[in-house]
Protein backbone atom coordinates (compact mmCIF):
# COMPACT_ATOMS: atom_id res chain seq x y z
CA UNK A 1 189.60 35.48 47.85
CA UNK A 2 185.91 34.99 48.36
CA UNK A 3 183.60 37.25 50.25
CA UNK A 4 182.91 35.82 54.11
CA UNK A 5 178.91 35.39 54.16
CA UNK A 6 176.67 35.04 57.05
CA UNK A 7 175.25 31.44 55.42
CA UNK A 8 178.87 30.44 56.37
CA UNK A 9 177.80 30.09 59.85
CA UNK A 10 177.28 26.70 61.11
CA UNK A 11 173.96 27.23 62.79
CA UNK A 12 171.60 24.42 65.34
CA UNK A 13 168.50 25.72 63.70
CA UNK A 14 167.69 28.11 60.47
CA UNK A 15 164.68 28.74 59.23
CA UNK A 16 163.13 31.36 55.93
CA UNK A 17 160.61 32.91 57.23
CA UNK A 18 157.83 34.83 54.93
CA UNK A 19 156.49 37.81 56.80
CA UNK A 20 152.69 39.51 56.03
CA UNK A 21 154.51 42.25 54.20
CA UNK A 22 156.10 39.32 51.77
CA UNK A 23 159.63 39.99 52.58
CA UNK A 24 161.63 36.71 53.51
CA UNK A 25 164.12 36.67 56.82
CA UNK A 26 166.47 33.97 58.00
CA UNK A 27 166.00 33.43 61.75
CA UNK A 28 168.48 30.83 63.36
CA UNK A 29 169.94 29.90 66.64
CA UNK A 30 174.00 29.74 66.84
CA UNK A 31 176.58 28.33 69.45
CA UNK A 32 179.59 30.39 68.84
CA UNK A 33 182.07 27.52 70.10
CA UNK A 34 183.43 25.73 67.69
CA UNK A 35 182.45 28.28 65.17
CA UNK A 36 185.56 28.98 62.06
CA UNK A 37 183.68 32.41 61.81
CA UNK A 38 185.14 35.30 59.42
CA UNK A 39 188.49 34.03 58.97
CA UNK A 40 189.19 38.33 59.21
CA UNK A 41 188.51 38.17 63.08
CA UNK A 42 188.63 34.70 63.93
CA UNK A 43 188.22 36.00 67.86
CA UNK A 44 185.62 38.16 67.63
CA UNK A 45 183.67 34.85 68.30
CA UNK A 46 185.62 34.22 71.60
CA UNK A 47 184.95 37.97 72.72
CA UNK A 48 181.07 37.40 72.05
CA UNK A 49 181.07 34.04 73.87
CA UNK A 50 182.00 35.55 77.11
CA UNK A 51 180.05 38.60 77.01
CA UNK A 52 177.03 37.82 75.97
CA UNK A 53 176.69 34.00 76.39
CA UNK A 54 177.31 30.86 74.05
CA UNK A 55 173.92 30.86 72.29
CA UNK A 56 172.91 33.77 69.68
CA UNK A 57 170.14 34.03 68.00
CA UNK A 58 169.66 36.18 65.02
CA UNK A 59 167.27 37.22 61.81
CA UNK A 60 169.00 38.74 59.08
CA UNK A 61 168.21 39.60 55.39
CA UNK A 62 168.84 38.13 52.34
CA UNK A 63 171.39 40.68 51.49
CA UNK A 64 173.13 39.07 54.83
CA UNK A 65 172.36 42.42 56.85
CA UNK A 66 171.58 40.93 60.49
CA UNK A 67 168.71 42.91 61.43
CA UNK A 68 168.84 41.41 65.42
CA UNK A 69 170.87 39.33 67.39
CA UNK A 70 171.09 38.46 71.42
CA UNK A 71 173.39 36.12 73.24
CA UNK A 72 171.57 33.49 76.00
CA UNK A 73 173.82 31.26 78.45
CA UNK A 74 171.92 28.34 77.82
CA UNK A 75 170.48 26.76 74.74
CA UNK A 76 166.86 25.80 76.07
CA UNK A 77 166.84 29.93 76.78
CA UNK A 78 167.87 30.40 73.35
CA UNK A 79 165.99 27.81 71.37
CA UNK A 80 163.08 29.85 73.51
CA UNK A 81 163.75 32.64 71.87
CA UNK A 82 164.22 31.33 68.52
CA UNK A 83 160.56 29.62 68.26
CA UNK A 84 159.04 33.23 69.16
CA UNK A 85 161.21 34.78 66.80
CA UNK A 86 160.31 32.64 64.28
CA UNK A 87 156.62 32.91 64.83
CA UNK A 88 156.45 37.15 65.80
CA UNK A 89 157.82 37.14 62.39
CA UNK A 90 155.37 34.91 60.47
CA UNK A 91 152.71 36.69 62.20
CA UNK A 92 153.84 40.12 61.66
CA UNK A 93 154.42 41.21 65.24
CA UNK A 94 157.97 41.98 64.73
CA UNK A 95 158.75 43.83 61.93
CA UNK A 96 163.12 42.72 61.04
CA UNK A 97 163.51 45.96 58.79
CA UNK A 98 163.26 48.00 62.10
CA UNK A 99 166.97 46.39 63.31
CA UNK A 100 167.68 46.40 67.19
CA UNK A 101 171.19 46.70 67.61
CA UNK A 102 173.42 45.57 70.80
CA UNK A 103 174.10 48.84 73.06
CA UNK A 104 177.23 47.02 74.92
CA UNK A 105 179.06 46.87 71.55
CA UNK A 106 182.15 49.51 71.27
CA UNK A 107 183.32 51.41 68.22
């Protein structure tokens, strides 16, 4: 059976971005609903709609490490987001190997 991999997502917007340092990042924008996620926890998705919000966005690596994510309860919040992801990135103002993490995760 074949790996599960990020790229399996079915994203609104996904962009490669370049940053200064030459190391290349995907940055997208998700709605979870509707999502067939990783068919090992097909709910997880349902959890993270309803306690974070429906929109996520997220940069991750090319190894499929996500390096940030954050949940918004509307898309014009998240596609917000997503556009100064994209560009802190490009311009070097946000450095994705220093990951942020969500603190209202449990073990």
């Amino acid at each position: 059976m074949a790996l599960w991999s990020i790229n399996d997502w079915e994203y609104l917007q996904r962009e490669t971005v370049t940053d200064p340092k030459g190391r290349r990042w995907w940055v997208a924008v998700m709605d979870v609903l509707g999502q067939r996620g990783d068919p090992d926890r097909p709910d997880a998705l349902v959890e993270m709609q309803y306690s974070q919000g429906r929109y996520f966005t997220l940069i991750y690596s090319e190894s499929g490490a996500v390096q940030r994510e954050r949940g918004y309860q509307s898309l014009p919040e998240a596609k917000k987001a997503y556009d100064g992801l994209l560009e802190a990135v490009f311009k070097g103002n946000l450095d994705p190997s220093q990951p942020v993490f969500r603190e209202d995760l449990e073990d």
